[in-house]
PDB file of N, CA and C in Angstrom:
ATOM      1  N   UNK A   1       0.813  -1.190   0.000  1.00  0.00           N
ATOM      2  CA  UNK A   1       0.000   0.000   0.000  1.00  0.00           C
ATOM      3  C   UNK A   1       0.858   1.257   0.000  1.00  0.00           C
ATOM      4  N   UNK A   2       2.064   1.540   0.373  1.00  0.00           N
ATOM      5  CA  UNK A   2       3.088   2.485   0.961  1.00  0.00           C
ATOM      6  C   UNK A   2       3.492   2.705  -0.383  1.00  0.00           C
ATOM      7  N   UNK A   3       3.748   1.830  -1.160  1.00  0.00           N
ATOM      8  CA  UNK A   3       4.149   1.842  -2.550  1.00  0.00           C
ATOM      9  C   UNK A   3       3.155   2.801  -3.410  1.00  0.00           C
ATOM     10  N   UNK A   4       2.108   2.668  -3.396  1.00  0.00           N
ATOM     11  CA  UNK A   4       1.194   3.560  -4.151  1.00  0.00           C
ATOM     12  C   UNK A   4       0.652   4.912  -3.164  1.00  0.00           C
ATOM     13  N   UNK A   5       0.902   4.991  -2.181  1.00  0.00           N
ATOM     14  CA  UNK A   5       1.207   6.103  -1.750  1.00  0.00           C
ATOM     15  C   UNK A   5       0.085   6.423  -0.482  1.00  0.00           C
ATOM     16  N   UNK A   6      -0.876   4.849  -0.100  1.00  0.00           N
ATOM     17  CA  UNK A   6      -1.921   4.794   0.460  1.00  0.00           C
ATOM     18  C   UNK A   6      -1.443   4.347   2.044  1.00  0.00           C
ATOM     19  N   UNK A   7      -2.166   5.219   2.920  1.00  0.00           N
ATOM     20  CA  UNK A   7      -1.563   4.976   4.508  1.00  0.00           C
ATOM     21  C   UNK A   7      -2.857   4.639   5.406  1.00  0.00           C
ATOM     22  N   UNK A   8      -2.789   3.025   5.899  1.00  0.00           N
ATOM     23  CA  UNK A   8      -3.529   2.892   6.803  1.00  0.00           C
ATOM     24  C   UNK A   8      -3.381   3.221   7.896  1.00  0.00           C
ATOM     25  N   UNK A   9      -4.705   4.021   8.520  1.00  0.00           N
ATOM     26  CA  UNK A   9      -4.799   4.693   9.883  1.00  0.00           C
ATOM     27  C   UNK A   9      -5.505   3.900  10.827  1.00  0.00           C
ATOM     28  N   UNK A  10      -4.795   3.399  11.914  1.00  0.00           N
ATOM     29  CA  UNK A  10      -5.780   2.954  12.412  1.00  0.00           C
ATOM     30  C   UNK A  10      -5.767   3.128  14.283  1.00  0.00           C
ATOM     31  N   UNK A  11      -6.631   4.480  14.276  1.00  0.00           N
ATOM     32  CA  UNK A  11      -7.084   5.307  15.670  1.00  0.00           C
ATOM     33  C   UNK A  11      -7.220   4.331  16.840  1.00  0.00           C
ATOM     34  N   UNK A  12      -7.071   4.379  17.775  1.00  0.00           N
ATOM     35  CA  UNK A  12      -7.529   3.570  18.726  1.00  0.00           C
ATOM     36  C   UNK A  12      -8.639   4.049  19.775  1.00  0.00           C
ATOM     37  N   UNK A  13      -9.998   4.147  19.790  1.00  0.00           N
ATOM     38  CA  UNK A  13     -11.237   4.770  20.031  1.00  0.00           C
ATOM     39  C   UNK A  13     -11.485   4.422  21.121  1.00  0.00           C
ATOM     40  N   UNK A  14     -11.582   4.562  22.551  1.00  0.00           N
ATOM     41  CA  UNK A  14     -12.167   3.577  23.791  1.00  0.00           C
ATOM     42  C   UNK A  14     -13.430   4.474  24.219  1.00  0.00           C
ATOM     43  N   UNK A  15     -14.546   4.123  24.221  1.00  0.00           N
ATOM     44  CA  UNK A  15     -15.681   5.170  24.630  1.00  0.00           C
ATOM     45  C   UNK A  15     -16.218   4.599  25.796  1.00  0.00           C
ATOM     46  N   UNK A  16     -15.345   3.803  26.387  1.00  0.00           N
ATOM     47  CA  UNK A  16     -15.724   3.276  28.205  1.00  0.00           C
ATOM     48  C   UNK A  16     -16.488   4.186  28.607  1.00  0.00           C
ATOM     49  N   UNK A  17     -15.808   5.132  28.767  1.00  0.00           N
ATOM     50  CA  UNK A  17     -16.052   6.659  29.740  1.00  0.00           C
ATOM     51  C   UNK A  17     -16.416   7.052  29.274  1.00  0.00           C
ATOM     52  N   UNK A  18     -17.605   7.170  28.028  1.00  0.00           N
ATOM     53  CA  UNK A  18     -18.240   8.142  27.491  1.00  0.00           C
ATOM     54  C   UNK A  18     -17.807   8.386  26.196  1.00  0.00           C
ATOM     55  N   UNK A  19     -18.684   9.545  24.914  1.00  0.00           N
ATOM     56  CA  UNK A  19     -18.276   9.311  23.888  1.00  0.00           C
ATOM     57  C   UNK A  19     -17.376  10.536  23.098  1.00  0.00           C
ATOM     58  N   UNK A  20     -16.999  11.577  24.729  1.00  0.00           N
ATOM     59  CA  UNK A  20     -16.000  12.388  24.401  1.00  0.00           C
ATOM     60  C   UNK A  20     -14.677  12.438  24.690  1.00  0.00           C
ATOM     61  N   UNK A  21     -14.541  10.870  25.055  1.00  0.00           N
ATOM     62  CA  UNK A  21     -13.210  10.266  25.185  1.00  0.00           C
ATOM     63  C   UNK A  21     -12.559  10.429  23.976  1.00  0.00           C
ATOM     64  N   UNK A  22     -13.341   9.780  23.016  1.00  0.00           N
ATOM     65  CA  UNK A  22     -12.878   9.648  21.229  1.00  0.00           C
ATOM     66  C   UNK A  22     -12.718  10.895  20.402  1.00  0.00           C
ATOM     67  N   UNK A  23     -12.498  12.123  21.651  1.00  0.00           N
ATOM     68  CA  UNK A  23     -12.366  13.629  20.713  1.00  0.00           C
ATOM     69  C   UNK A  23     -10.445  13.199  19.890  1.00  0.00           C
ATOM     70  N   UNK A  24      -9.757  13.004  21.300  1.00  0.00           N
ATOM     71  CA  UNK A  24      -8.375  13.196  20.958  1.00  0.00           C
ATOM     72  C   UNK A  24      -8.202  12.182  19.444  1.00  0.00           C
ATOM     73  N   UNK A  25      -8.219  10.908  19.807  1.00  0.00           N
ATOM     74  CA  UNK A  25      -7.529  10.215  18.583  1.00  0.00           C
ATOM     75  C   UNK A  25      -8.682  10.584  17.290  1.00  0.00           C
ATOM     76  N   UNK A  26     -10.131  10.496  17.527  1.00  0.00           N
ATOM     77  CA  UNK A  26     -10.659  11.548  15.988  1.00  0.00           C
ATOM     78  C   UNK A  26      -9.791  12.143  15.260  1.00  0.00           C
ATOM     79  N   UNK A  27     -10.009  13.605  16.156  1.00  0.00           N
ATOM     80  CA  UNK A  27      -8.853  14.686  15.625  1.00  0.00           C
ATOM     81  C   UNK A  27      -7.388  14.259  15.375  1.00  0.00           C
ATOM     82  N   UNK A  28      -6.877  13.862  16.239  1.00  0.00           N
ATOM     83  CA  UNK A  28      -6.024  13.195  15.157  1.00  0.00           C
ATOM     84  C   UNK A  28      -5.233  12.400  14.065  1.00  0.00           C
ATOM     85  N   UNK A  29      -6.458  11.736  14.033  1.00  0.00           N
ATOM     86  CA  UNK A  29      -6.698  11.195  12.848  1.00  0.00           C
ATOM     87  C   UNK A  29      -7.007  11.995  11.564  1.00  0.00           C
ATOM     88  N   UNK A  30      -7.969  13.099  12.004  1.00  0.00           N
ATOM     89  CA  UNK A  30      -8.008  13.633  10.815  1.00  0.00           C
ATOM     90  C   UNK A  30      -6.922  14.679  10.631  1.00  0.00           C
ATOM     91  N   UNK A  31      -6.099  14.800  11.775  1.00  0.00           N
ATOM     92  CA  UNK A  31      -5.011  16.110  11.394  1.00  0.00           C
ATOM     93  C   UNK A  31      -4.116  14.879   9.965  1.00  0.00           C
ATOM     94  N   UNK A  32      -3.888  13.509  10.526  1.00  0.00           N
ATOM     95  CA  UNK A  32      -3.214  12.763   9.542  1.00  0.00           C
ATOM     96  C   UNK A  32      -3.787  12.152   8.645  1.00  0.00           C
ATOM     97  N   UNK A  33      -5.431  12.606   8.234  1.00  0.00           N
ATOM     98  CA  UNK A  33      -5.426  12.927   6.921  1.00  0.00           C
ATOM     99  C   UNK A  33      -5.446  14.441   5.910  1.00  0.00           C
ATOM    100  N   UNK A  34      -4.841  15.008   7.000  1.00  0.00           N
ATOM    101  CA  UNK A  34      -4.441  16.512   6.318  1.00  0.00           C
ATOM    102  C   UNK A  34      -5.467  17.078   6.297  1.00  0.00           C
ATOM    103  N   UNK A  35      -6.569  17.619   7.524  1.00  0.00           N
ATOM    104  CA  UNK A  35      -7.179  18.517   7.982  1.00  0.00           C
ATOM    105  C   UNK A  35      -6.465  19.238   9.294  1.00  0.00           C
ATOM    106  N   UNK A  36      -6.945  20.723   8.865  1.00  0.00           N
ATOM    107  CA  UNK A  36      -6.787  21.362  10.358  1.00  0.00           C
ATOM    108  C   UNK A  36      -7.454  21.060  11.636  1.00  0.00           C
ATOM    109  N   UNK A  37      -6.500  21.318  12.545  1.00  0.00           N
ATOM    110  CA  UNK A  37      -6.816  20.839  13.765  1.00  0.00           C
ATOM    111  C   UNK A  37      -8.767  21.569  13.951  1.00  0.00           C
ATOM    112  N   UNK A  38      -8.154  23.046  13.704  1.00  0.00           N
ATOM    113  CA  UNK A  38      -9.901  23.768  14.000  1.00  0.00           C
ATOM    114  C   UNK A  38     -11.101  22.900  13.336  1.00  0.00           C
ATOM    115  N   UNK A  39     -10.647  22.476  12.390  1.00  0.00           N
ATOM    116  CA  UNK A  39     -11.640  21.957  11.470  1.00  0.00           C
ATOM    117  C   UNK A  39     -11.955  20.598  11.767  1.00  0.00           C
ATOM    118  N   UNK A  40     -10.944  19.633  12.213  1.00  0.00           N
ATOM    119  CA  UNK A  40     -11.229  18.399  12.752  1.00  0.00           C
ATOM    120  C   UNK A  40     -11.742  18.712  14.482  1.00  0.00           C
ATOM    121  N   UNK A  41     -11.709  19.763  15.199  1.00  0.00           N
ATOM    122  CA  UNK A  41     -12.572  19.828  16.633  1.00  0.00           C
ATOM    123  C   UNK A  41     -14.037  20.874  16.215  1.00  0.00           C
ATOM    124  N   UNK A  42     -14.239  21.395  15.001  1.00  0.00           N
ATOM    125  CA  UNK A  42     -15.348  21.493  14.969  1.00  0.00           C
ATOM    126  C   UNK A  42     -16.548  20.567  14.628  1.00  0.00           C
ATOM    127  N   UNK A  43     -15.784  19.320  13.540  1.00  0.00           N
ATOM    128  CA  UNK A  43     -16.480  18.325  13.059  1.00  0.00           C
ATOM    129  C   UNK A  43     -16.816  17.503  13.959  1.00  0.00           C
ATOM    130  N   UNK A  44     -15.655  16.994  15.220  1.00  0.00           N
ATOM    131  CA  UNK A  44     -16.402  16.389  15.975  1.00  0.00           C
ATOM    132  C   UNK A  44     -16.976  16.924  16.656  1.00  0.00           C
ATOM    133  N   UNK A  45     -17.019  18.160  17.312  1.00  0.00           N
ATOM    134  CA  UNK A  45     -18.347  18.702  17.897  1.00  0.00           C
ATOM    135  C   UNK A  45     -19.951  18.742  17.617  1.00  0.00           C
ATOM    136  N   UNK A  46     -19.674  19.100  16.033  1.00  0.00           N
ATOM    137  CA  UNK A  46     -20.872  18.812  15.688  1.00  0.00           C
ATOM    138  C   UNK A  46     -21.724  17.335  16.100  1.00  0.00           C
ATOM    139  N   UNK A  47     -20.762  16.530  15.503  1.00  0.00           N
ATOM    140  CA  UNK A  47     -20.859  15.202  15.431  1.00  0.00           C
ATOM    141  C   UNK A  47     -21.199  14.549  16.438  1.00  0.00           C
ATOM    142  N   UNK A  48     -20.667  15.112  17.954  1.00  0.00           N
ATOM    143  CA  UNK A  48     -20.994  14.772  19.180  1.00  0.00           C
ATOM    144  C   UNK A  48     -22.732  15.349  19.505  1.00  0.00           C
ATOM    145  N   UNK A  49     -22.658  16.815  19.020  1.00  0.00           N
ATOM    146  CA  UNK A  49     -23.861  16.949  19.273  1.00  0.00           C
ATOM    147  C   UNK A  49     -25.471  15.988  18.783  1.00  0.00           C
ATOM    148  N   UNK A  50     -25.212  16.191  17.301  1.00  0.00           N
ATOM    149  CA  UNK A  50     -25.667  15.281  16.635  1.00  0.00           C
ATOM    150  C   UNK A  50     -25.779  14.119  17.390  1.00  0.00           C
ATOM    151  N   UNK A  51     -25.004  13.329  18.179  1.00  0.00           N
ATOM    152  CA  UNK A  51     -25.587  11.854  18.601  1.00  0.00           C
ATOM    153  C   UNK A  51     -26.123  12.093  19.844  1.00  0.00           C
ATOM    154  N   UNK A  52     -25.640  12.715  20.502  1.00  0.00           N
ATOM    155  CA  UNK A  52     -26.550  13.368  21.931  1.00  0.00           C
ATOM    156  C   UNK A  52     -27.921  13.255  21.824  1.00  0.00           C
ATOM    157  N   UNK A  53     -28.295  14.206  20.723  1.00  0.00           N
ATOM    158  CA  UNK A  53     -29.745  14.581  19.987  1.00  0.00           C
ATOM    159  C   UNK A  53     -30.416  13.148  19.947  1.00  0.00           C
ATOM    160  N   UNK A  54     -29.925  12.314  19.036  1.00  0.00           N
ATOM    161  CA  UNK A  54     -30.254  11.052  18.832  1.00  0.00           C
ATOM    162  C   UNK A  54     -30.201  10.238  20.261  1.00  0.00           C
ATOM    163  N   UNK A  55     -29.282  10.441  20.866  1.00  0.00           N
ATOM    164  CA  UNK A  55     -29.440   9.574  22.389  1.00  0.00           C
ATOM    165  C   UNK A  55     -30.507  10.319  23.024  1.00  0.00           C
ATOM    166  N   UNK A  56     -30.812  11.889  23.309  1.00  0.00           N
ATOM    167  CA  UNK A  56     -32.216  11.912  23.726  1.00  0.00           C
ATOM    168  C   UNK A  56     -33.504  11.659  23.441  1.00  0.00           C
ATOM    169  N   UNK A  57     -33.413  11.710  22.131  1.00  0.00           N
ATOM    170  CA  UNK A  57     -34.600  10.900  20.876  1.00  0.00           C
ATOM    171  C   UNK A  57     -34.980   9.985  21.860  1.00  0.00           C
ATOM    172  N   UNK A  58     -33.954   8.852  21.862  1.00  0.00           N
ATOM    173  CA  UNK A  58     -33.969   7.117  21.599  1.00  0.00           C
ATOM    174  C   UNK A  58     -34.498   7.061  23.025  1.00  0.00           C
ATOM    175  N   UNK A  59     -34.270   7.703  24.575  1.00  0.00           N
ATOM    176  CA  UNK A  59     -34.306   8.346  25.720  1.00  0.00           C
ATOM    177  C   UNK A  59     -36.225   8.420  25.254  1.00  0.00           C
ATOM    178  N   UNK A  60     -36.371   9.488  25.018  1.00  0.00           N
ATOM    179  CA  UNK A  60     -38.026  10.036  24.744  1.00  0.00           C
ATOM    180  C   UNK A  60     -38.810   9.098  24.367  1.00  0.00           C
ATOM    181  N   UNK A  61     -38.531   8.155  23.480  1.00  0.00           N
ATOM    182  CA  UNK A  61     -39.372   7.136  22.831  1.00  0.00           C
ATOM    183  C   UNK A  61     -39.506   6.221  23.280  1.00  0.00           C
ATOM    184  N   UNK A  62     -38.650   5.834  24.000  1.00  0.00           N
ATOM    185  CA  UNK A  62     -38.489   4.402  25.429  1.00  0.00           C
ATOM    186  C   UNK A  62     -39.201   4.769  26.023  1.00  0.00           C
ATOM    187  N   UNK A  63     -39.386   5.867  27.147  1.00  0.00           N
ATOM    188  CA  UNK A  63     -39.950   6.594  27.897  1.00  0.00           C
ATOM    189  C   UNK A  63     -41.600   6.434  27.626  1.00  0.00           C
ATOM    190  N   UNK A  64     -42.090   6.794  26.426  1.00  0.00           N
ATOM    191  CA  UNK A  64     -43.006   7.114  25.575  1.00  0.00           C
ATOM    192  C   UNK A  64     -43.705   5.461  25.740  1.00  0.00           C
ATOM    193  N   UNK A  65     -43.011   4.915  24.968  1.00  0.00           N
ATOM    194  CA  UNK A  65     -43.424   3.181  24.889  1.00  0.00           C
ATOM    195  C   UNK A  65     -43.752   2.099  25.831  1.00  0.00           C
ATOM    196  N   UNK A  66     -43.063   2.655  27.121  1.00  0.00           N
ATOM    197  CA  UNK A  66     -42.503   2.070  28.407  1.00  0.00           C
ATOM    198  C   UNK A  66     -44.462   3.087  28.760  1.00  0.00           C
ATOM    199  N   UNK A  67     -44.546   3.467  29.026  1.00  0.00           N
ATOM    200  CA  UNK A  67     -45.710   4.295  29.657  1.00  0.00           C
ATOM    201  C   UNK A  67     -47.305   3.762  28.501  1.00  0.00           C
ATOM    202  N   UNK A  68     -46.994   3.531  27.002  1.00  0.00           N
ATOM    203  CA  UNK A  68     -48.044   3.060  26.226  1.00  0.00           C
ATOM    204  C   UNK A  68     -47.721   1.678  27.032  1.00  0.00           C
ATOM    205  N   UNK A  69     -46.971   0.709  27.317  1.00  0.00           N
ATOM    206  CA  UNK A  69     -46.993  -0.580  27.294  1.00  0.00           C
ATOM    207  C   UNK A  69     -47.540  -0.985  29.197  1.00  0.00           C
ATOM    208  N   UNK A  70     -47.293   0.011  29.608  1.00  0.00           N
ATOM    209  CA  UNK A  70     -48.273   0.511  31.140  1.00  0.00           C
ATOM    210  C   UNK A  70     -49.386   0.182  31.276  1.00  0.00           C
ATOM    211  N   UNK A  71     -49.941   1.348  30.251  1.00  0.00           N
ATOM    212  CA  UNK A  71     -51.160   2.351  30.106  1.00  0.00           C
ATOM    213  C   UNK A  71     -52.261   1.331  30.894  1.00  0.00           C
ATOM    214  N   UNK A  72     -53.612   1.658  31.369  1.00  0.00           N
ATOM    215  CA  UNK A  72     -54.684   1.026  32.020  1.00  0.00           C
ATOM    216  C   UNK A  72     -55.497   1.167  30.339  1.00  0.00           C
ATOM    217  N   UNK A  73     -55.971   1.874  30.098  1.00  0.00           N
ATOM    218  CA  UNK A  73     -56.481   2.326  29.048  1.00  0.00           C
ATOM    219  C   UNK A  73     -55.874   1.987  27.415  1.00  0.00           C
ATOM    220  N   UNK A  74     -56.303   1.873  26.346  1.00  0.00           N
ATOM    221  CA  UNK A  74     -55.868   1.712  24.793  1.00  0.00           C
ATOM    222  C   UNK A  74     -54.964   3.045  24.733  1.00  0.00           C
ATOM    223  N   UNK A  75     -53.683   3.027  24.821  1.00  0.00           N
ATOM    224  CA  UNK A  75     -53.102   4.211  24.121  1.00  0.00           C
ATOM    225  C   UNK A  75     -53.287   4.352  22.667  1.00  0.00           C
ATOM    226  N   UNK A  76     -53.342   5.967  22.321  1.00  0.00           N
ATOM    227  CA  UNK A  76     -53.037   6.176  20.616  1.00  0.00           C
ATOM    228  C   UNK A  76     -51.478   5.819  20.959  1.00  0.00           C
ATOM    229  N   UNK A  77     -51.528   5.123  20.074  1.00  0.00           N
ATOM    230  CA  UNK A  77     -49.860   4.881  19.332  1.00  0.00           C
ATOM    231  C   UNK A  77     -49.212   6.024  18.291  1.00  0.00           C
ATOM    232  N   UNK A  78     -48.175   6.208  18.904  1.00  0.00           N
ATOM    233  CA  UNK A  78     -47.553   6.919  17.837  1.00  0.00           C
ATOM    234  C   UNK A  78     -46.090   7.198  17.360  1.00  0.00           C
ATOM    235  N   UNK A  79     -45.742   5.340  17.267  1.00  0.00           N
ATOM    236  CA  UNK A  79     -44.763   4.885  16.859  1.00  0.00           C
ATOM    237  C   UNK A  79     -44.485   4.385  15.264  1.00  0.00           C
ATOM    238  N   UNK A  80     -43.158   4.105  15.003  1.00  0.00           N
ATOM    239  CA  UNK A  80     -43.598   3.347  13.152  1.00  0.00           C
ATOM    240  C   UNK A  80     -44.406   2.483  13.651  1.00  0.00           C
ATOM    241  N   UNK A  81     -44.789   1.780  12.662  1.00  0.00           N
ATOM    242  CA  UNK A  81     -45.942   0.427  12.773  1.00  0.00           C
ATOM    243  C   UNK A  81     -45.096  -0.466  13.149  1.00  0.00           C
ATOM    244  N   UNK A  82     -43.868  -1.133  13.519  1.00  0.00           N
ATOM    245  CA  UNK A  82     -43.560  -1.884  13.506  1.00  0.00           C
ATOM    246  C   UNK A  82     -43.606  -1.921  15.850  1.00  0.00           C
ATOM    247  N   UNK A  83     -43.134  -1.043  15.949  1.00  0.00           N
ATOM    248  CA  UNK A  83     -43.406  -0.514  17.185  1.00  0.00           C
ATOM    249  C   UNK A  83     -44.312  -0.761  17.942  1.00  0.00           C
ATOM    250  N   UNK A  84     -45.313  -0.077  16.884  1.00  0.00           N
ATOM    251  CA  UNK A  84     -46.833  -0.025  17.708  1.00  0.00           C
ATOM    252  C   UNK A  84     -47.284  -1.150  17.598  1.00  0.00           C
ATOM    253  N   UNK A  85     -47.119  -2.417  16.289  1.00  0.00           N
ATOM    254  CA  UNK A  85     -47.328  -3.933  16.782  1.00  0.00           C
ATOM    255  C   UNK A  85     -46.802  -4.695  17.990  1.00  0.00           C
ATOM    256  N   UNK A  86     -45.433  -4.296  17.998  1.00  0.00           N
ATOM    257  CA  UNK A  86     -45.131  -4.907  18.982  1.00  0.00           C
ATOM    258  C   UNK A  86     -45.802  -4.586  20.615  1.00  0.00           C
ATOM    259  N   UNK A  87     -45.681  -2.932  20.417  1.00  0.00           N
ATOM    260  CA  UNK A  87     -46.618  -2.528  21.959  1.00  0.00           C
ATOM    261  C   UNK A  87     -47.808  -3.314  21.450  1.00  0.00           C
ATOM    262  N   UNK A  88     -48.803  -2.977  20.775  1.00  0.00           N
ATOM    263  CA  UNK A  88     -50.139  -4.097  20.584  1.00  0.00           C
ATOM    264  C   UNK A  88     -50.405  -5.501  21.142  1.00  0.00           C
ATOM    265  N   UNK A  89     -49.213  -6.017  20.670  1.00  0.00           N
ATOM    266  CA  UNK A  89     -48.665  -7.302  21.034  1.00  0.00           C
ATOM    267  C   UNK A  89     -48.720  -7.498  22.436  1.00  0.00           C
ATOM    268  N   UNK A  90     -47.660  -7.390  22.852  1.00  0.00           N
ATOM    269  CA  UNK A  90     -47.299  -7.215  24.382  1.00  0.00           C
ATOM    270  C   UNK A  90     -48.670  -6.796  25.212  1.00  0.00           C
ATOM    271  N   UNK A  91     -49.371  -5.804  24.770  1.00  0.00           N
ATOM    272  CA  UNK A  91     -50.613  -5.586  25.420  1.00  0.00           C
ATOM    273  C   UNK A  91     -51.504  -6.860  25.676  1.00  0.00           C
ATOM    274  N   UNK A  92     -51.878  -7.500  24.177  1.00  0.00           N
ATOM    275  CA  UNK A  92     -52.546  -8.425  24.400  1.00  0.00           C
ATOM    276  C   UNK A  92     -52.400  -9.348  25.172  1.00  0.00           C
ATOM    277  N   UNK A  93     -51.047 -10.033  25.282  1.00  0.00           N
ATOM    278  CA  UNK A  93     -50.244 -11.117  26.053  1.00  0.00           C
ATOM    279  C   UNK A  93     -50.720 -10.848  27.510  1.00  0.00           C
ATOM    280  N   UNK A  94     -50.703  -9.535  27.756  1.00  0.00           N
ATOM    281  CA  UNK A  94     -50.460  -9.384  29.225  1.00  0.00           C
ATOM    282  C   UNK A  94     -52.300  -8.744  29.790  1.00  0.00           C
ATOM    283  N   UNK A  95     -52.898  -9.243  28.724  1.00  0.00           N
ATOM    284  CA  UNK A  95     -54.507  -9.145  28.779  1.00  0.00           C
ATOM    285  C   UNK A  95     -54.917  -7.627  29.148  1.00  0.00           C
ATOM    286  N   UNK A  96     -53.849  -6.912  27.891  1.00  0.00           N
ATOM    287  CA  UNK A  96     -54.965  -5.473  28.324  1.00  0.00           C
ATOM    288  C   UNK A  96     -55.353  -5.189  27.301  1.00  0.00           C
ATOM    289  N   UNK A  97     -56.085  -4.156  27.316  1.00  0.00           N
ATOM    290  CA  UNK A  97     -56.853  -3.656  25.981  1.00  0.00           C
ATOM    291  C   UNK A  97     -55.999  -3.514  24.720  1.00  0.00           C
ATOM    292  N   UNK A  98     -56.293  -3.927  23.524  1.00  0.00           N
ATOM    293  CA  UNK A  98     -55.226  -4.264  21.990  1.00  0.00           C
ATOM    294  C   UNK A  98     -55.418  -3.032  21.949  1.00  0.00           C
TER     295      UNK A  98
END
């Protein structure tokens, strides 16, 4: 690969502790694919934010599902369909209202 001028990188990522452990070797990874440092700690910022967002999503909808799969009463569903079968499901099993 060295011959044609191609360099494998390979970062070592540990997100034990969370997923802003993986700022340092990111960034420098991308400084060694020839980005600036500013530019490789803004990307992962974004990038961090961005999954946050998605981890509170995923947070809200559990929450959400966990309380329909409760409910005393028929909740409106308002999950994909694949979701709301399964809450459906589970309802029935456990003899509450479909």
């Amino acid at each position: 690969m060295r011959k044609n001028g191609t360099r494998l990188l390979t970062p070592l990522i540990d997100m034990t502790d969370g997923l802003d452990k993986a700022r340092r070797p990111l960034i420098e990874t991308a400084i060694q694919m020839g980005r600036h440092r500013h530019e490789a700690e803004k990307a992962f910022d974004k990038a961090l934010a961005q999954q946050n967002a998605c981890f509170a999503e995923m947070k809200r909808a559990g929450k959400a599902a966990l309380s329909e799969l409760e409910a005393d009463s028929s909740p409106q569903l308002r999950h994909d369909s694949s979701t709301n079968a399964l809450i459906r499901r589970y309802r029935e099993l456990q003899g509450r209202n479909p």
